[in-house]
Protein backbone atom coordinates (compact mmCIF):
# COMPACT_ATOMS: atom_id res chain seq x y z
CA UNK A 1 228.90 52.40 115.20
CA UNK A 2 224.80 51.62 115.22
CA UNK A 3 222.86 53.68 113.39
CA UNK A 4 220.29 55.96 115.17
CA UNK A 5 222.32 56.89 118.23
CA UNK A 6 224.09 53.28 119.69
CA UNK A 7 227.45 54.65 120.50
CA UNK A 8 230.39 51.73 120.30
CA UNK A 9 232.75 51.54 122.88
CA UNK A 10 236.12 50.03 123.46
CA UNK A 11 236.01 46.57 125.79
CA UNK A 12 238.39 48.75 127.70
CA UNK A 13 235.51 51.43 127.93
CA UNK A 14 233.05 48.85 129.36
CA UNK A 15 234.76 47.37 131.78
CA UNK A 16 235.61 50.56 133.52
CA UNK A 17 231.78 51.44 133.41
CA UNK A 18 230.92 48.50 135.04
CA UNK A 19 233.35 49.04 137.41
CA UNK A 20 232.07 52.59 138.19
CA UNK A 21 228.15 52.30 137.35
CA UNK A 22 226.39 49.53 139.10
CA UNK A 23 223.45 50.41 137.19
CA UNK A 24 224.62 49.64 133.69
CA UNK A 25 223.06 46.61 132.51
CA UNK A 26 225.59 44.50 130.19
CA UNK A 27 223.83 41.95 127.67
CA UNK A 28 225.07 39.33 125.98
CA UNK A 29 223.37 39.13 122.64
CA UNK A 30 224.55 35.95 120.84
CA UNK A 31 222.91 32.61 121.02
CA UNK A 32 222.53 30.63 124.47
CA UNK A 33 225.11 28.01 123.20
CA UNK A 34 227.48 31.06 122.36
CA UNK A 35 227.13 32.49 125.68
CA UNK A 36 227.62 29.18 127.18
CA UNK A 37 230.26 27.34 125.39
CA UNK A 38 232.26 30.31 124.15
CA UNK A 39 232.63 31.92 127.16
CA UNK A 40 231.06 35.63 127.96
CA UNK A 41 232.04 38.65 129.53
CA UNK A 42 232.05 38.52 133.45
CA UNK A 43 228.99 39.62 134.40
CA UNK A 44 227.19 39.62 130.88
CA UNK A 45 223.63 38.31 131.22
CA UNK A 46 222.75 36.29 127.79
CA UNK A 47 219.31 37.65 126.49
CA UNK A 48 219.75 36.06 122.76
CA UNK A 49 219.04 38.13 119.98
CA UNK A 50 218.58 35.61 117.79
CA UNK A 51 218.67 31.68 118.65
CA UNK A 52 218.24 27.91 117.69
CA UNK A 53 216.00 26.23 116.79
CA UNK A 54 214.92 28.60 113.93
CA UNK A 55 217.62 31.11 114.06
CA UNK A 56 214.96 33.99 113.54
CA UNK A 57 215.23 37.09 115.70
CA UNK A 58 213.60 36.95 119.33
CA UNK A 59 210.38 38.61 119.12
CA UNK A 60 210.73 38.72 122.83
CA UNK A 61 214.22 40.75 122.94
CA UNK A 62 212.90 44.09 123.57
CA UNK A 63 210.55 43.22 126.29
CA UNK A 64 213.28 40.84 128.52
CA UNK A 65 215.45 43.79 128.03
CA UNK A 66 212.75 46.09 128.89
CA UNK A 67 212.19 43.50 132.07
CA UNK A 68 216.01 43.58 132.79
CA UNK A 69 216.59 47.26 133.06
CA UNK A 70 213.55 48.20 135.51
CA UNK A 71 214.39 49.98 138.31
CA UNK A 72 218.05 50.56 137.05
CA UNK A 73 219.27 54.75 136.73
CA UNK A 74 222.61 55.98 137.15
CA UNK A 75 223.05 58.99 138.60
CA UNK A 76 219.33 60.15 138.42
CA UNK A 77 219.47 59.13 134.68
CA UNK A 78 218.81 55.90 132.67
CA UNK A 79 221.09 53.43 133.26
CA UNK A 80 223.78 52.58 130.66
CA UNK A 81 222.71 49.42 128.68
CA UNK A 82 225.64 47.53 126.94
CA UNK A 83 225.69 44.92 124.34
CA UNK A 84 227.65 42.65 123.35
CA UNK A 85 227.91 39.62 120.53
CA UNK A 86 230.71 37.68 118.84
CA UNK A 87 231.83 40.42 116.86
CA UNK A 88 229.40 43.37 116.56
CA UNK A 89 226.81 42.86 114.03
CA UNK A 90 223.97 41.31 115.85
CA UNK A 91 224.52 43.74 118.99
CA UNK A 92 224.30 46.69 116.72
CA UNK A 93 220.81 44.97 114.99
CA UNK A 94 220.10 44.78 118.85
CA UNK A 95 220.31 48.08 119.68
CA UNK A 96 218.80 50.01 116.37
CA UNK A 97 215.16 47.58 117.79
CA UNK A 98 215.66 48.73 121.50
CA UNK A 99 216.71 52.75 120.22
CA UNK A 100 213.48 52.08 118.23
CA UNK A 101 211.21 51.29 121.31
CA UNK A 102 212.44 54.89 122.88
CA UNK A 103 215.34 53.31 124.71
CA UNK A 104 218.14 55.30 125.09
CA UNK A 105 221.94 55.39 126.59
CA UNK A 106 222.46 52.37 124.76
CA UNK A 107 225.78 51.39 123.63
CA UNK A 108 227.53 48.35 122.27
CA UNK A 109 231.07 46.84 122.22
CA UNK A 110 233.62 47.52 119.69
CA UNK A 111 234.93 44.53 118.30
CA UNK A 112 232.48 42.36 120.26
CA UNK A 113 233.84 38.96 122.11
CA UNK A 114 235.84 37.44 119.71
CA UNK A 115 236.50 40.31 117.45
CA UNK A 116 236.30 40.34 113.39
CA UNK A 117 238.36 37.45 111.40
CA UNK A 118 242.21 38.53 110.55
CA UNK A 119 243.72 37.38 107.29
CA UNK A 120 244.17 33.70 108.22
CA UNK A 121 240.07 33.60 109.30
CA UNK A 122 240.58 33.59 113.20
CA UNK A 123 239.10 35.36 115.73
CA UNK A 124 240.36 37.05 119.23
CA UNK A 125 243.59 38.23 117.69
CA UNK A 126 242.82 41.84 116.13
CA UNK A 127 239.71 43.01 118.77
CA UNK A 128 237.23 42.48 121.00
CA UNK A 129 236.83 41.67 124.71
CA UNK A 130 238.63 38.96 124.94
CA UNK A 131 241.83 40.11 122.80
CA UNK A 132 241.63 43.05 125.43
CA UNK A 133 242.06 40.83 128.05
CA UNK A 134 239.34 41.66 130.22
CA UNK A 135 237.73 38.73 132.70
CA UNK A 136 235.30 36.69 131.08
CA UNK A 137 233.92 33.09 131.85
CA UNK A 138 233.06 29.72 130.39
CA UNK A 139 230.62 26.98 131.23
């Protein structure tokens, strides 16, 4: 779970919010090449939190989030904002910068995409969205 209030939630969790809140915002935090190549959660919009060429965090994140989630409340409240990466890290990094800007109702995904390595050092068989089996895409 992040640290200053970023609650993580089962893919399981998400996907039902999305279903029910068409205010929640779902981002996609891993590189544009992840997003793209990978595959990424149906619906997922890719605002990188850190990307090539230099691989140094987006100085820019918190402001095209910022842009992204104008205008968006749920139920007379903030709207939920989700996040998402390959297996949890950089979404949680992602969220402790936007919790510090005064955003709140941010969450991230459990497991991320792919989930963490198992004992053989592959992905997508212990967690994450697509281990859940939930609809995601690929370019």
């Amino acid at each position: 779970m992040a640290k200053k209030g970023a609650g993580a939630l089962a893919p399981a969790e998400v996907a039902a919010m999305m279903r029910s809140d068409p205010g929640m915002l779902f981002v996609d935090v891993r590189s544009d090449m992840e997003y793209l190549m990978i595959g990424h959660p149906t619906g997922a919009v890719n605002v990188p939190w850190i990307d090539a060429p230099d691989w140094t965090v987006n100085e820019r994140f918190v402001a095209e989030v910022r842009k992204l989630m104008l205008g968006r409340t749920s139920r007379g409240a903030t709207a939920p904002l989700v996040l998402i990466c390959r297996s949890g890290n950089r979404s949680q990094d992602a969220a402790e910068a936007l919790l510090e800007d005064g955003l709140d109702n941010v969450h991230i995904v459990d497991g991320g995409f792919e989930g963490p390595l198992d004992d053989e050092h592959h992905r997508n068989t212990i967690a994450g969205w697509r281990f859940a089996g939930l609809p995601w895409v690929q370019c």
